[in-house]
C-alpha atoms as a PDB file:
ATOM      1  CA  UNK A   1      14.911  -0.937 -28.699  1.00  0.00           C
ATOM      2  CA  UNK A   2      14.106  -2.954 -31.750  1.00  0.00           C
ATOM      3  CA  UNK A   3      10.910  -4.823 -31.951  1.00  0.00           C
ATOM      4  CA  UNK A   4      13.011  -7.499 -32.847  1.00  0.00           C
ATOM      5  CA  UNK A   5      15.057  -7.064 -29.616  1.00  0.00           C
ATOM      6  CA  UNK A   6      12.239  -6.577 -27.513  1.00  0.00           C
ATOM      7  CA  UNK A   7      10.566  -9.881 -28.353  1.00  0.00           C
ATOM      8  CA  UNK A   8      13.754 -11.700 -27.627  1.00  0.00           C
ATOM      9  CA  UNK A   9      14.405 -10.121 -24.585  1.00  0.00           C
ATOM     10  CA  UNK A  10      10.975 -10.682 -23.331  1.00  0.00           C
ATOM     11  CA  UNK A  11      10.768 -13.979 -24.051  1.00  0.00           C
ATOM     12  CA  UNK A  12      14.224 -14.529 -22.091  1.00  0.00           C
ATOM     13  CA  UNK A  13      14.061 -12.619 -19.095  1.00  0.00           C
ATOM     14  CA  UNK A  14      13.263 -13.819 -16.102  1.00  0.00           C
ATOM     15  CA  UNK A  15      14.389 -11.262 -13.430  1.00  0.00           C
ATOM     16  CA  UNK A  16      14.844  -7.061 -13.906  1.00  0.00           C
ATOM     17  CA  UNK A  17      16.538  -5.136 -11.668  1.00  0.00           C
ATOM     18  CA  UNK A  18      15.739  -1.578 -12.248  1.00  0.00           C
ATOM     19  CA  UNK A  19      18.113   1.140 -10.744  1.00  0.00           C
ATOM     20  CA  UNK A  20      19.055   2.965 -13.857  1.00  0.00           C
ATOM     21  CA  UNK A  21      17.838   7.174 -13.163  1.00  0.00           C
ATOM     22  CA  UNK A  22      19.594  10.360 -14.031  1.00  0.00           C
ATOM     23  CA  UNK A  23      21.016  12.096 -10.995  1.00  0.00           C
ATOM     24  CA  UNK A  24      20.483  16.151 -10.780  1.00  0.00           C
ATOM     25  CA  UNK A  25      19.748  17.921  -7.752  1.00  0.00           C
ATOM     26  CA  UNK A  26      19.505  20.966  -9.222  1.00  0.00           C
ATOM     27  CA  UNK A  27      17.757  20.068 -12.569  1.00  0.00           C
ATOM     28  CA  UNK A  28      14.244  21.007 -12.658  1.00  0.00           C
ATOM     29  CA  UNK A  29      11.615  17.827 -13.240  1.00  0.00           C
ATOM     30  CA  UNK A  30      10.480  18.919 -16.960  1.00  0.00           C
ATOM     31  CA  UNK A  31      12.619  17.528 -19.687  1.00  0.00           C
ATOM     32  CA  UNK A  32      15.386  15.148 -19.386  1.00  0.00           C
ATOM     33  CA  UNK A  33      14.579  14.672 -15.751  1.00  0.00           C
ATOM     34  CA  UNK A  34      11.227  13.409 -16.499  1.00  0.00           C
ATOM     35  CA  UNK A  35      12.034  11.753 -19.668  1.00  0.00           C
ATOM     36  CA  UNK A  36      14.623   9.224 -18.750  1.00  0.00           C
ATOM     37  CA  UNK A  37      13.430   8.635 -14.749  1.00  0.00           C
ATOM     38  CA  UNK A  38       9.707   8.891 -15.293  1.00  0.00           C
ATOM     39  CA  UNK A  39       9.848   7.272 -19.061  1.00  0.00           C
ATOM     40  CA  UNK A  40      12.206   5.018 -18.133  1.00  0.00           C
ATOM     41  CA  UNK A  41      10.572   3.279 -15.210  1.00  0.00           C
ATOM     42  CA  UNK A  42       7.738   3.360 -17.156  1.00  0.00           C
ATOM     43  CA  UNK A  43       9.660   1.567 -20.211  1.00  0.00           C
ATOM     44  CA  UNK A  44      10.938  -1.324 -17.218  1.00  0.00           C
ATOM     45  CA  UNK A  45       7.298  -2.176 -16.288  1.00  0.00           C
ATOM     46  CA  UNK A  46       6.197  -2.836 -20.172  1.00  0.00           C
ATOM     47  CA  UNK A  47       8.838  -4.823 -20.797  1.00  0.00           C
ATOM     48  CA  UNK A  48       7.931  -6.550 -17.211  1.00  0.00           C
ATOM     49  CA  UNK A  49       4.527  -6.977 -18.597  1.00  0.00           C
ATOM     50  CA  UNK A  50       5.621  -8.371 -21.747  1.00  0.00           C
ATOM     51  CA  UNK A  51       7.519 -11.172 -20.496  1.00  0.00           C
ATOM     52  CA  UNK A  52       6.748 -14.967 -19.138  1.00  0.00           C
ATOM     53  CA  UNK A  53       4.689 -15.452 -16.357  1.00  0.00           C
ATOM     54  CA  UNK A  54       6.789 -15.243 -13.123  1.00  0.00           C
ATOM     55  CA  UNK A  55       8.762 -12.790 -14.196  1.00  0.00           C
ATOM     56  CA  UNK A  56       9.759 -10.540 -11.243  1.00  0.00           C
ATOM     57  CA  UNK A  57      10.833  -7.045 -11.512  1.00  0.00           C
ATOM     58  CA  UNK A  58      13.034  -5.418  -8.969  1.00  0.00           C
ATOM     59  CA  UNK A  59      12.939  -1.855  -8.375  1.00  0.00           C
ATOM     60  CA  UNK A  60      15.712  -0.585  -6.019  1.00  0.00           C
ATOM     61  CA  UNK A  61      15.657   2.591  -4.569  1.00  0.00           C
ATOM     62  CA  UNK A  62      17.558   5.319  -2.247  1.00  0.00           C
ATOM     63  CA  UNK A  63      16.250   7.644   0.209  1.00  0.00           C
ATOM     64  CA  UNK A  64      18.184  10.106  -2.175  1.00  0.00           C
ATOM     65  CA  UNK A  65      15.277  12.658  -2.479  1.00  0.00           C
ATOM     66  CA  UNK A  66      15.375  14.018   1.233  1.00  0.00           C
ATOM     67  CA  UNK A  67      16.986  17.463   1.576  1.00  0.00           C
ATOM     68  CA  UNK A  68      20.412  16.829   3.511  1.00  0.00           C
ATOM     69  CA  UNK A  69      20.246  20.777   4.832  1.00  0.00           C
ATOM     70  CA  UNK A  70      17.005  20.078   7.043  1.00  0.00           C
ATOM     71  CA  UNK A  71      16.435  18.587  10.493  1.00  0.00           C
ATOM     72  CA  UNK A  72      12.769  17.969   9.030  1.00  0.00           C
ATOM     73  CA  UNK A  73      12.027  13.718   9.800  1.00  0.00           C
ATOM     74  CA  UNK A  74      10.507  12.116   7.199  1.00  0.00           C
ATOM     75  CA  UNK A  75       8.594   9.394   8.360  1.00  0.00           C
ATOM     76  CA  UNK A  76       8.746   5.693   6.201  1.00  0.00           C
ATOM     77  CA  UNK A  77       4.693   5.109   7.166  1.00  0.00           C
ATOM     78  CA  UNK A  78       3.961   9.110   6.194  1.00  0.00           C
ATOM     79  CA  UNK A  79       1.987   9.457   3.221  1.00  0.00           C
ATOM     80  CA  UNK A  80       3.630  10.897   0.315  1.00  0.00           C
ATOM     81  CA  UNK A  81       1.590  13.916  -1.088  1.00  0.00           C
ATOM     82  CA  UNK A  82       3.421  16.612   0.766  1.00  0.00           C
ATOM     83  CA  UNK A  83       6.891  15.598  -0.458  1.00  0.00           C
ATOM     84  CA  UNK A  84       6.427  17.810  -3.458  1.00  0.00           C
ATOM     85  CA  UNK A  85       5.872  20.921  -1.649  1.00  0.00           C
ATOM     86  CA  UNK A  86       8.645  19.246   0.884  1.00  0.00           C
ATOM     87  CA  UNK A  87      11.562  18.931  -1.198  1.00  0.00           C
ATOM     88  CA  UNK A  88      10.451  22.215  -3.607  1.00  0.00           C
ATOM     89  CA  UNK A  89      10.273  22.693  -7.249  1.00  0.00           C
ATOM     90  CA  UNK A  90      14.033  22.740  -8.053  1.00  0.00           C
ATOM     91  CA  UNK A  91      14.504  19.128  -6.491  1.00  0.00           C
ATOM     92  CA  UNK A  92      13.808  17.582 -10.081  1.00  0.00           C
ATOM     93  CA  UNK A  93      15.065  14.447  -8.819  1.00  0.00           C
ATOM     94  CA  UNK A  94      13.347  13.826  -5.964  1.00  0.00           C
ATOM     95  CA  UNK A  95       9.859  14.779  -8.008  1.00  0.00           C
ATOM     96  CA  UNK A  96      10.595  11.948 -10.364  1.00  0.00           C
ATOM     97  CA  UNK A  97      11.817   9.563  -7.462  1.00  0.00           C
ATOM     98  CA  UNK A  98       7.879   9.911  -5.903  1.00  0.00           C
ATOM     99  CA  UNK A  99       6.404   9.661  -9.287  1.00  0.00           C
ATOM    100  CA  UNK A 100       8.712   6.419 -10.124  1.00  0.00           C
ATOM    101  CA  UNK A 101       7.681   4.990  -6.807  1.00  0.00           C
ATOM    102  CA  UNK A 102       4.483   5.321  -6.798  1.00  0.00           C
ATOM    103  CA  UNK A 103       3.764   3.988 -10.270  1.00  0.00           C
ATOM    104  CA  UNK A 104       6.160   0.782  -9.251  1.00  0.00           C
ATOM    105  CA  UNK A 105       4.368   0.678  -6.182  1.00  0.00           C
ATOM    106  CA  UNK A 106       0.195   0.413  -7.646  1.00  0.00           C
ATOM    107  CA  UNK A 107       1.759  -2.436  -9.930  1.00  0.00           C
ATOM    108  CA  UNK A 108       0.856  -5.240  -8.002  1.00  0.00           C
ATOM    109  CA  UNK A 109      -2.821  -4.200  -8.018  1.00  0.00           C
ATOM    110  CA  UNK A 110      -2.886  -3.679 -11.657  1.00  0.00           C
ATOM    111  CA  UNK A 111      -1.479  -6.670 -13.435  1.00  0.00           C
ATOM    112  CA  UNK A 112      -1.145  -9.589 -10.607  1.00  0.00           C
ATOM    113  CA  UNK A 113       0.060 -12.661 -12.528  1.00  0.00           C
ATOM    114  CA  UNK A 114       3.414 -11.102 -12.339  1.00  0.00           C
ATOM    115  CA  UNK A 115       5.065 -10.418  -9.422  1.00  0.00           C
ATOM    116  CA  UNK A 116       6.875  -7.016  -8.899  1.00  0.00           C
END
């Protein structure tokens, strides 16, 4: 986006949804993968940073990442460090979904004059 663009949008905005990813369960995480989920989340919270005061940014979500072949439960309260080794290294997807989350979900404790 144009600087130009940027500035105007900023100044504007006063709600983002995010729910933009790219959808591959069989993509690996490196490349694309990583470059438009991981990136692009990232991209979302600067230009959430760089607007008004107030400014809330929505991050939706899917429980898209859990294998549909296992009778495994995954628990909403259980930590997240052993979905990695969980969902295995071909699940691209689902590796950027916990690194998306996770970045969306420190947010609050890192900039709190806007509200995520």
């Amino acid at each position: 986006m144009a600087q130009a663009d940027w500035n105007r949008v900023s100044a504007s905005v006063d709600f983002i949804i995010h729910c933009g990813a790219m959808v591959s369960l069989t993509a690996p995480y490196d490349g694309k993968m990583q470059e438009i989920n991981v990136g692009g989340t990232l991209e979302t919270i600067k230009l959430a940073a760089a607007c008004k005061e107030g400014t809330s940014l929505v991050y939706v979500s899917s429980n898209g990442i859990f294998p549909s072949i296992s009778d495994e439960v995954f628990m909403e309260n259980e930590g997240i460090s052993c979905l990695p080794d969980r969902l295995g290294s071909s699940n691209g997807y689902g590796t950027c979904r916990i690194i998306r989350g996770c970045t969306v979900f420190v947010l609050p404790k890192i900039n709190s004059h806007h509200s995520y």
